[in-house]
C-alpha atoms as a PDB file:
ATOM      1  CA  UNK A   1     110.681  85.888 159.073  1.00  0.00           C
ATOM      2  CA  UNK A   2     112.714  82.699 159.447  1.00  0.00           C
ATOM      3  CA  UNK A   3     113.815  81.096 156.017  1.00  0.00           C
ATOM      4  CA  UNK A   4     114.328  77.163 156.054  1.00  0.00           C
ATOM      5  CA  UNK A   5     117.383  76.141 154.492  1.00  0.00           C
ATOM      6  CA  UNK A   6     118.830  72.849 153.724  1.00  0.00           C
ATOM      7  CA  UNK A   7     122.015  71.646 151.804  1.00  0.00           C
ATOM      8  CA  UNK A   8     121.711  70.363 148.761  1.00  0.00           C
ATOM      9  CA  UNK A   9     122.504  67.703 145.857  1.00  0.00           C
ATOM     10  CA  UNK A  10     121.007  66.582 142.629  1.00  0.00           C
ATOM     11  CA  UNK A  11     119.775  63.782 141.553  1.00  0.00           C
ATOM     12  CA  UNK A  12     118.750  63.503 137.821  1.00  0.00           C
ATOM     13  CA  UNK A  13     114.792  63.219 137.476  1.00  0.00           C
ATOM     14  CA  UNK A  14     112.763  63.232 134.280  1.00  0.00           C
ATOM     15  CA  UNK A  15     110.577  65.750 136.511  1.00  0.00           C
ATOM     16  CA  UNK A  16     112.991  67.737 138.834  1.00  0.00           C
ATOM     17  CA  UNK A  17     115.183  70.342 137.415  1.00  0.00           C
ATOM     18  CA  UNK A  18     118.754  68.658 137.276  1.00  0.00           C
ATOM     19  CA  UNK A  19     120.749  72.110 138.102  1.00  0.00           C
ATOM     20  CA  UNK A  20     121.627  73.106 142.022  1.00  0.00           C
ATOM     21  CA  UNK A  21     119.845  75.289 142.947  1.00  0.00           C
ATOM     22  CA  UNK A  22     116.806  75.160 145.404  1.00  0.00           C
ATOM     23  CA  UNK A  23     113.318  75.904 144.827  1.00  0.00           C
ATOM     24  CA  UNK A  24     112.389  79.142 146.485  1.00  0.00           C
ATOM     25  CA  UNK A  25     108.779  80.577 147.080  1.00  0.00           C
ATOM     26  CA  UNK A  26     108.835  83.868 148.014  1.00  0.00           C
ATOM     27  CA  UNK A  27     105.012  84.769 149.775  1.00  0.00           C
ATOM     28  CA  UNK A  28     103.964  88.871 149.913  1.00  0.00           C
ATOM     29  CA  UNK A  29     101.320  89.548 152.344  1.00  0.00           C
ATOM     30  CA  UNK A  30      99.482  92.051 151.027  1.00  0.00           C
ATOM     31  CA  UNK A  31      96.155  91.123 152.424  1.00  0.00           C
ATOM     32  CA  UNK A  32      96.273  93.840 155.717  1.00  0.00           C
ATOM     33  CA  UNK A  33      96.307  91.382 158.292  1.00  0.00           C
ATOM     34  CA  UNK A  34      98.925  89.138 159.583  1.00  0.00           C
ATOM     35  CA  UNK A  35      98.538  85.558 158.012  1.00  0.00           C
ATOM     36  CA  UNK A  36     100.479  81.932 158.124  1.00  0.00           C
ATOM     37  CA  UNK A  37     100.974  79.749 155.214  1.00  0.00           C
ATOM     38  CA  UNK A  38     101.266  75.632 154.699  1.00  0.00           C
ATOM     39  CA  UNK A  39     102.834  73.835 151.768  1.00  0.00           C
ATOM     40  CA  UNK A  40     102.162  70.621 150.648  1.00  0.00           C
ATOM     41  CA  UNK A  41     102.942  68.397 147.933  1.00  0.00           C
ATOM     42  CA  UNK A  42     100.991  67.016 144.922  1.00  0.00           C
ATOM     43  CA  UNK A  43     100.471  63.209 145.258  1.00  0.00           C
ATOM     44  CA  UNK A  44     102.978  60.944 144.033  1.00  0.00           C
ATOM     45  CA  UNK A  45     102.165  58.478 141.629  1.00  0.00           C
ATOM     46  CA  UNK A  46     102.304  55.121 142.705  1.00  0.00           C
ATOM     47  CA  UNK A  47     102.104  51.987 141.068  1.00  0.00           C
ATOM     48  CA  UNK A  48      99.994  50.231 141.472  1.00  0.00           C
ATOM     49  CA  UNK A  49      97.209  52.351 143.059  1.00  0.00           C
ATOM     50  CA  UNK A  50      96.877  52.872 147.177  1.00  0.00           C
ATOM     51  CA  UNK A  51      93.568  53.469 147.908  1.00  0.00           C
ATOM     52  CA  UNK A  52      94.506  56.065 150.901  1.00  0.00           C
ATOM     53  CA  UNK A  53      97.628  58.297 150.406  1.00  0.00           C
ATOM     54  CA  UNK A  54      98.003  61.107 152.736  1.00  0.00           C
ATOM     55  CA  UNK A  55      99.716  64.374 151.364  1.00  0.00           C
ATOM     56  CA  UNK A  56     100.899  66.059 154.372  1.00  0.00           C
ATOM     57  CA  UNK A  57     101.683  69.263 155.478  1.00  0.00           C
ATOM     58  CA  UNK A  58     105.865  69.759 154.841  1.00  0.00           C
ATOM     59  CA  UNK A  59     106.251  73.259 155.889  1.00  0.00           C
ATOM     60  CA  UNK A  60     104.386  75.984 157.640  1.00  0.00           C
ATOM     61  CA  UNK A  61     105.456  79.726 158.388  1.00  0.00           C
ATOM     62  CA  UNK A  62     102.906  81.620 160.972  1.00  0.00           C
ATOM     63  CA  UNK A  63     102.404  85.338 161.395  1.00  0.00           C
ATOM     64  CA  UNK A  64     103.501  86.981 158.422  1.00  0.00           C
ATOM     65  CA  UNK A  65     102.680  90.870 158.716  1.00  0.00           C
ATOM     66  CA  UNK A  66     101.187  92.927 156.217  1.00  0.00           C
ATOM     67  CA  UNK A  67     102.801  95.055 153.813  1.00  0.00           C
ATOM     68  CA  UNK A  68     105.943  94.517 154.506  1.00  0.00           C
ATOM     69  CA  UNK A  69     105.786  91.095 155.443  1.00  0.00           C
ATOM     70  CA  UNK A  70     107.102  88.066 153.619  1.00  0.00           C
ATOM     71  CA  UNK A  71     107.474  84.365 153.904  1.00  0.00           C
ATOM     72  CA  UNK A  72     110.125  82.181 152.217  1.00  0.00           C
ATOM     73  CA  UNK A  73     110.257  78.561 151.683  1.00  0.00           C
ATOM     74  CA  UNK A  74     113.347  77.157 150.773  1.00  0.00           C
ATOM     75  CA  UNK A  75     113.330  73.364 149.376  1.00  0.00           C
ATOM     76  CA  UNK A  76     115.641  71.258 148.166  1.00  0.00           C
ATOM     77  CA  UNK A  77     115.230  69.402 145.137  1.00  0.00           C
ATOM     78  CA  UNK A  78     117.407  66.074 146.045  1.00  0.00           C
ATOM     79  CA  UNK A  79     117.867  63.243 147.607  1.00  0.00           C
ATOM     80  CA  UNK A  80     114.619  62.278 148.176  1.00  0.00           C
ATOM     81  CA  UNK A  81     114.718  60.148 151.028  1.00  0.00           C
ATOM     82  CA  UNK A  82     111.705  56.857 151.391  1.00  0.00           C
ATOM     83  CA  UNK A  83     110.659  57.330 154.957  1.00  0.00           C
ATOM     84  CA  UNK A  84     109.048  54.240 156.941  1.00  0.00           C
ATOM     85  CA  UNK A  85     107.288  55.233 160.123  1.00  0.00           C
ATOM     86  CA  UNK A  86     103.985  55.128 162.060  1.00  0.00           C
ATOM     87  CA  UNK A  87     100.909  56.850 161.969  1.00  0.00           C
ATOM     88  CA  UNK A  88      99.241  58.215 165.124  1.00  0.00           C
ATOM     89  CA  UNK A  89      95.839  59.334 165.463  1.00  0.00           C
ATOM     90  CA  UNK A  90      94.036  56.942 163.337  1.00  0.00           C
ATOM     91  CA  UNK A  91      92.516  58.084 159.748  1.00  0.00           C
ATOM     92  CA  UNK A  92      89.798  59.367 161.273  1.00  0.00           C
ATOM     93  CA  UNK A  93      91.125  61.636 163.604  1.00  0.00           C
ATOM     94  CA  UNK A  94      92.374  65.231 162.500  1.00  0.00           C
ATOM     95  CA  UNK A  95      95.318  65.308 165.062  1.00  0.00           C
ATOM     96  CA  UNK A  96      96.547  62.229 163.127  1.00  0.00           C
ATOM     97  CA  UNK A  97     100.719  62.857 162.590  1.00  0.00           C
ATOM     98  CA  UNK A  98     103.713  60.934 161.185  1.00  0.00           C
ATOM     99  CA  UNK A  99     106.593  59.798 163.365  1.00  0.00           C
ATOM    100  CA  UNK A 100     109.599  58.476 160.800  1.00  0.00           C
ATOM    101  CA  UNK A 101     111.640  55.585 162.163  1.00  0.00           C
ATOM    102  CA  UNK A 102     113.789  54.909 159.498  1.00  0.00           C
ATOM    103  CA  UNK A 103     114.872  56.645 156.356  1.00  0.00           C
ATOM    104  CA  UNK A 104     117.042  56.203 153.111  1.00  0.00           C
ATOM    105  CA  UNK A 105     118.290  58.112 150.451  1.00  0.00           C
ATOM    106  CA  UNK A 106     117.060  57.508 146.734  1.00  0.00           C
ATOM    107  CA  UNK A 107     117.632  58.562 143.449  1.00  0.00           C
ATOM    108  CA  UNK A 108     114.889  58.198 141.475  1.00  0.00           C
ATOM    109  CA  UNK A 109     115.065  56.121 137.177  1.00  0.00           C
ATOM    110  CA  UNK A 110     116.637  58.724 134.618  1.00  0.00           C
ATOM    111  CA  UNK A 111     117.740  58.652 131.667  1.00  0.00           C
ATOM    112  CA  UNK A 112     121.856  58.627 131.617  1.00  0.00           C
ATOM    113  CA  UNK A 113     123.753  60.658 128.230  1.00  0.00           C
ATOM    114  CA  UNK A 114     122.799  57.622 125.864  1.00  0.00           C
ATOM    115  CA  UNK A 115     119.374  57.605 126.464  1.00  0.00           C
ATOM    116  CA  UNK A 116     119.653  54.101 128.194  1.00  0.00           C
ATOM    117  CA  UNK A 117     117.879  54.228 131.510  1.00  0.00           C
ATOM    118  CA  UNK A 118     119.604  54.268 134.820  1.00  0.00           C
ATOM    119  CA  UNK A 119     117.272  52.640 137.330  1.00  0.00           C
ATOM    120  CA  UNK A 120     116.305  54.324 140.434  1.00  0.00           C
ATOM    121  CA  UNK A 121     116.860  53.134 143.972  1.00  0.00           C
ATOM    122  CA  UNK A 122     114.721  49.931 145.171  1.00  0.00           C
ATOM    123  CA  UNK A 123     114.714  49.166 148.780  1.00  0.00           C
ATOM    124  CA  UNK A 124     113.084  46.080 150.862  1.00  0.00           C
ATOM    125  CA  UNK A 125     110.948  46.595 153.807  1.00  0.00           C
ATOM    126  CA  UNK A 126     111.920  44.119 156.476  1.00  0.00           C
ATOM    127  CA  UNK A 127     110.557  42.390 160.159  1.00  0.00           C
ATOM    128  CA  UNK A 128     113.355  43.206 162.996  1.00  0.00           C
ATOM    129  CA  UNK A 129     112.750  42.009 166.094  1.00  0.00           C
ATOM    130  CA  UNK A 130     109.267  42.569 165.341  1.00  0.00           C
ATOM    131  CA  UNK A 131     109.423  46.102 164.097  1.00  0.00           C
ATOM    132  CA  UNK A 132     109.455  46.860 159.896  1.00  0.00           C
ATOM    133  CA  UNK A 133     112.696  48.030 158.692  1.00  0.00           C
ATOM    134  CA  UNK A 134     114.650  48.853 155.792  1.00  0.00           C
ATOM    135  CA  UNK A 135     116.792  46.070 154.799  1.00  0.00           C
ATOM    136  CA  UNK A 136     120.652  46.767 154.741  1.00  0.00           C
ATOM    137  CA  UNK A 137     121.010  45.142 151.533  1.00  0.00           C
ATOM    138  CA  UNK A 138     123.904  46.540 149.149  1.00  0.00           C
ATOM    139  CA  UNK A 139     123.284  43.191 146.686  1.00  0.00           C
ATOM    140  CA  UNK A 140     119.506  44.699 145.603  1.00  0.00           C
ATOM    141  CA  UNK A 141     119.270  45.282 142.322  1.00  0.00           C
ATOM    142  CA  UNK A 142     117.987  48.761 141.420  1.00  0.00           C
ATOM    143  CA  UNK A 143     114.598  48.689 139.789  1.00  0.00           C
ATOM    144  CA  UNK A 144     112.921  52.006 139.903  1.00  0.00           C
ATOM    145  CA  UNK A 145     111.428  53.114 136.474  1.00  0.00           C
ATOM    146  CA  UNK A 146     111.805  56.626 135.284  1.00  0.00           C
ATOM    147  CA  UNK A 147     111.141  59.370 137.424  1.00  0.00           C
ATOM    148  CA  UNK A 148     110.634  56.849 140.243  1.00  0.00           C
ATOM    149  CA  UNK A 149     112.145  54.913 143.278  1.00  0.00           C
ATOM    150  CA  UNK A 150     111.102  51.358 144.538  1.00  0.00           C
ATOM    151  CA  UNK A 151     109.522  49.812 147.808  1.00  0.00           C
ATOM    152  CA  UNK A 152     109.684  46.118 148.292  1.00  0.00           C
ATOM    153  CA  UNK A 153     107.710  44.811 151.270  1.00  0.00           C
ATOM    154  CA  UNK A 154     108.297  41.743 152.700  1.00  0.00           C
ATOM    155  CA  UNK A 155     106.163  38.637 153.524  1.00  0.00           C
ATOM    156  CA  UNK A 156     107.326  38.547 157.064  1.00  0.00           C
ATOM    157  CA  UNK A 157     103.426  40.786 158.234  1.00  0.00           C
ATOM    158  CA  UNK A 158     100.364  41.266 157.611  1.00  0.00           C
ATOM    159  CA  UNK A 159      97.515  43.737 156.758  1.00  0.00           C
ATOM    160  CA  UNK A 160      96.026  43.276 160.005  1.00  0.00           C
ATOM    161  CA  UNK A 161      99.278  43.530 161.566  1.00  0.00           C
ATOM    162  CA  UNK A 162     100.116  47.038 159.471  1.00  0.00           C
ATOM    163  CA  UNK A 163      96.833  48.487 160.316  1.00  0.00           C
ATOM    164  CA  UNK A 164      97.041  47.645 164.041  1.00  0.00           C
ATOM    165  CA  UNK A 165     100.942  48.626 164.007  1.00  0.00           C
ATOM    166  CA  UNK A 166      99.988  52.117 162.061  1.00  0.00           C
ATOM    167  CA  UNK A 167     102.771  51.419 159.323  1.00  0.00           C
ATOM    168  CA  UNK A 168     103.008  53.721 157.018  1.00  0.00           C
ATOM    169  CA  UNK A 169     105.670  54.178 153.771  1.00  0.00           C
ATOM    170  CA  UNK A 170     106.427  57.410 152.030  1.00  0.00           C
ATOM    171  CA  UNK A 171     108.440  60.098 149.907  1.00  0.00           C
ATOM    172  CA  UNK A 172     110.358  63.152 151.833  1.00  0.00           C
ATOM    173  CA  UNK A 173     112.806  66.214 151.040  1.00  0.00           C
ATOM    174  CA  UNK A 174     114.088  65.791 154.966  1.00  0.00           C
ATOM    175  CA  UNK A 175     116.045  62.621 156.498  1.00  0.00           C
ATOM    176  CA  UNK A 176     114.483  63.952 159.566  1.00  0.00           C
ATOM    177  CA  UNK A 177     111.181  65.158 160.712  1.00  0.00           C
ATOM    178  CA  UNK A 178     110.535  67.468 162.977  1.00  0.00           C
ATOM    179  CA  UNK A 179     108.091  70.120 164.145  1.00  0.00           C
ATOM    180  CA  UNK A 180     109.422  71.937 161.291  1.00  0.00           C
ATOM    181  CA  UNK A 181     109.487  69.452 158.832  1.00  0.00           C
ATOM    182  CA  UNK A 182     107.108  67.179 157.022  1.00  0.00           C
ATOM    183  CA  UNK A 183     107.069  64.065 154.808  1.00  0.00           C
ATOM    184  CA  UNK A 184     105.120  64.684 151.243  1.00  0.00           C
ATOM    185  CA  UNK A 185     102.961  62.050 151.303  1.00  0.00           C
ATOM    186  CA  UNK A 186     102.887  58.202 153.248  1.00  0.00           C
ATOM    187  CA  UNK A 187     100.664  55.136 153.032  1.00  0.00           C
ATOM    188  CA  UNK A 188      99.490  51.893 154.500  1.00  0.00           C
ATOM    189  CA  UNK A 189     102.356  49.002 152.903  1.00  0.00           C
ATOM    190  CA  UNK A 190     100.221  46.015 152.075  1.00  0.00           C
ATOM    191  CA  UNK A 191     102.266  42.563 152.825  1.00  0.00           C
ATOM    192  CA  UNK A 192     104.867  40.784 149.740  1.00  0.00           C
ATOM    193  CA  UNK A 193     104.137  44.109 147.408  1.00  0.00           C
ATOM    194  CA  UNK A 194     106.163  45.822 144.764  1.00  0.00           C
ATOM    195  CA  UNK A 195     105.574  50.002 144.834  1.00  0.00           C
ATOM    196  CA  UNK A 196     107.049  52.262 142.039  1.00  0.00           C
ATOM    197  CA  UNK A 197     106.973  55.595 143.639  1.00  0.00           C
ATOM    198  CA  UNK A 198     106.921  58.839 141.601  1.00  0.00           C
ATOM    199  CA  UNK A 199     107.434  62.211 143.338  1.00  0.00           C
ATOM    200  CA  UNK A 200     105.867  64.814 141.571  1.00  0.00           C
ATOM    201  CA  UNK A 201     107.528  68.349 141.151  1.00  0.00           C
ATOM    202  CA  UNK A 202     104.280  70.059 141.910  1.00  0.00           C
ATOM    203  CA  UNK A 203     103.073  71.777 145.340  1.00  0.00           C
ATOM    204  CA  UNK A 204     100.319  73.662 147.123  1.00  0.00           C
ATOM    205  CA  UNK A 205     100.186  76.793 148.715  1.00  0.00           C
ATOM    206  CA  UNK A 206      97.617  77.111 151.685  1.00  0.00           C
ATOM    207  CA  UNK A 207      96.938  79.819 153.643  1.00  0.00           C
ATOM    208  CA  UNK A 208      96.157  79.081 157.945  1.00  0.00           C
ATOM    209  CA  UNK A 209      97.777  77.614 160.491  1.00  0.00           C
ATOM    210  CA  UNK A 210      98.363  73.730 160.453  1.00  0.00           C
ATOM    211  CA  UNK A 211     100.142  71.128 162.161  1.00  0.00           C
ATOM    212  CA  UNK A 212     103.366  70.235 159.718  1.00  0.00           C
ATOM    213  CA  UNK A 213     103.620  66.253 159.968  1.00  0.00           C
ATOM    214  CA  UNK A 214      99.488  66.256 159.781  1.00  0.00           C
ATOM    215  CA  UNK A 215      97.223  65.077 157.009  1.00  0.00           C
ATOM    216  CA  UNK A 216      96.069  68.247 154.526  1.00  0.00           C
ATOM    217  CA  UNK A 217      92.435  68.381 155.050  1.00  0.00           C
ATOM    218  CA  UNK A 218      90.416  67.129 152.030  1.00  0.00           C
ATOM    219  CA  UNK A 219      89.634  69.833 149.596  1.00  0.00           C
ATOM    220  CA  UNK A 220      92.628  71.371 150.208  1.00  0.00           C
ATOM    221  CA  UNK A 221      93.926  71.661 147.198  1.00  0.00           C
ATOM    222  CA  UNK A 222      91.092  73.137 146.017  1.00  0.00           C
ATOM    223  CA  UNK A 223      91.628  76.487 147.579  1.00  0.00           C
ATOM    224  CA  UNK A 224      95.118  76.747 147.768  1.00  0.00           C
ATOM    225  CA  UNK A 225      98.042  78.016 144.866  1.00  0.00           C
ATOM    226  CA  UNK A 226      99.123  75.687 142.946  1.00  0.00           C
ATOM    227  CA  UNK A 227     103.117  75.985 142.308  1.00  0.00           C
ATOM    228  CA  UNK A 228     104.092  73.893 139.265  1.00  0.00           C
ATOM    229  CA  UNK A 229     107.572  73.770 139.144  1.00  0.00           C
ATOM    230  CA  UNK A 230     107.658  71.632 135.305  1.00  0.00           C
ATOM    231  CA  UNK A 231     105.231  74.470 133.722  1.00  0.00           C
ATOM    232  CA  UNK A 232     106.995  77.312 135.590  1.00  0.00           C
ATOM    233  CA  UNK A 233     110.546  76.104 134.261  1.00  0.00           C
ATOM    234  CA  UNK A 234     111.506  78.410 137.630  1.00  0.00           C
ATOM    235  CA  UNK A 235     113.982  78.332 140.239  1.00  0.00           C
ATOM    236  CA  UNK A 236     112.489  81.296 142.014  1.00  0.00           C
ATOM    237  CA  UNK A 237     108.913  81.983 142.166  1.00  0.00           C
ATOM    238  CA  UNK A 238     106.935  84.731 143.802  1.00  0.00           C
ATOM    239  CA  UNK A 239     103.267  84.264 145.194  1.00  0.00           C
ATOM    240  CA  UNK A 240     100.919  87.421 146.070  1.00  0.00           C
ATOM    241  CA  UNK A 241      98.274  87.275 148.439  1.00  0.00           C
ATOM    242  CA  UNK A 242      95.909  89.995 147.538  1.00  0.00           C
ATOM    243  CA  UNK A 243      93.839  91.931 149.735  1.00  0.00           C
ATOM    244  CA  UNK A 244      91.059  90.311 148.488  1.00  0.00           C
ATOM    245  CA  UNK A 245      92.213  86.850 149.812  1.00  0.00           C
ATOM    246  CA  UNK A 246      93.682  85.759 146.498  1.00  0.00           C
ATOM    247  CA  UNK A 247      96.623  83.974 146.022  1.00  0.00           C
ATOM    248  CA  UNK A 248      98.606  83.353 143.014  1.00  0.00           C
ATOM    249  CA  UNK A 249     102.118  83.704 141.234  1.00  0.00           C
ATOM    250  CA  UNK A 250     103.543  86.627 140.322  1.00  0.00           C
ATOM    251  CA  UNK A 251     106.499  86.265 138.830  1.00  0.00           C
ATOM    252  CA  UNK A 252     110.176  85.270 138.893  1.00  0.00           C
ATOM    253  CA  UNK A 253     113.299  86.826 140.557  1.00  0.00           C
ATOM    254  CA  UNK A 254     117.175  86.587 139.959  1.00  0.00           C
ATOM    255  CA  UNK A 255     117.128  84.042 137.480  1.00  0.00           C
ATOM    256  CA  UNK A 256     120.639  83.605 135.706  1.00  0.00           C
END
């Protein structure tokens, strides 16, 4: 079973582990048929509130045997990269799926040593030639709070203009999308707005097959493992899906 792997750096978070290592999820089928799994992310917090965020699918792995068969998910824990893009599909369409046009890095607010707090990234959203952007702007001040990065939006559109254009902002592990690859979560920007973006070290293991870019259905959640990364204090965490359709973690491996 393929095993996505990505390099990685930290960035200091008041909620991601600050060491180097990648989160893994190791996924034992034990159910007696072959199965596929999906991961999502909890949703960030975001200040102040967006009426419509939509967690999407980041990973999936299809056709894990029985038995013997096992999935991995590999993720890295930093940069986290804000991701501007468009929608497709409209919010009331299933097939709806995020193409990413532009991304940066960003470190989210920590604290530094002294306890005095390092603010996190802060980007502008800009109009180019009629298409939003970020802004190449070295001279912005940083003004993420703790734990979080910052969107600016400009004046320069409107909400009509973002909900006919599909805009949509967001949170990723992955400069680039792919078929392989999804963003965490993205919204609607609203016009000459200030967003304080908090990723959340939490995620959501669901078994089928979905589309990785595409919304998680509602309810999701619901029926899916939850893999808290702050309570588990874990590196390395195993899942087992029981023959009885259960899923849930096991326990840890190779911790130092």
């Amino acid at each position: 079973m393929k095993r996505p792997l990505l390099d990685t750096h930290v960035a200091p978070s008041s909620s991601w582990s600050t060491n180097d290592k990648p989160h893994n999820i190791t996924i034992t089928n034990s159910t007696g048929s072959t199965q596929s799994y999906a991961l999502f992310a909890d949703t960030p917090k975001i200040t102040p509130g967006i009426p419509v965020i939509s967690n999407n699918i980041i990973l999936v792995l299809r056709g894990v045997a029985s038995a013997s068969g096992q999935a991995y998910f590999t993720l890295p824990k930093s940069p986290f990269y804000a991701v501007y893009g468009t929608s497709y599909g409209g919010e009331s369409t299933v097939e709806t799926t995020v193409e990413v046009l532009d991304s940066r890095p960003v470190e989210v607010g920590h604290k530094a040593d002294d306890q005095t707090l390092v603010a996190g990234t802060t980007l502008e959203l800009v109009i180019k030639r009629g298409t939003p952007n970020f802004a190449n702007r070295p001279d912005i001040v940083n003004s993420g709070h703790e734990g979080c990065f910052c969107i600016r939006t400009s004046s320069e559109f409107t909400h009509s203009q973002a909900r006919a254009g599909d805009f949509v902002v967001g949170v990723s592990l992955f400069k680039k999308l792919s078929r392989y690859f999804g963003p965490f979560a993205t919204f609607r920007p609203a016009p000459g707005a200030e967003y304080q973006i908090q990723p959340l070290n939490r995620f959501y293991l669901a078994v089928g097959d979905y589309d990785v870019r595409s919304p998680s259905p509602k309810g999701l959640e619901t029926r899916s493992c939850l893999i808290d990364f702050n309570v588990l204090e874990l590196d390395n965490v195993q899942v087992h899906h029981t023959e009885t359709g259960r899923l849930f973690v096991k326990s840890d491996f190779n911790e130092d």
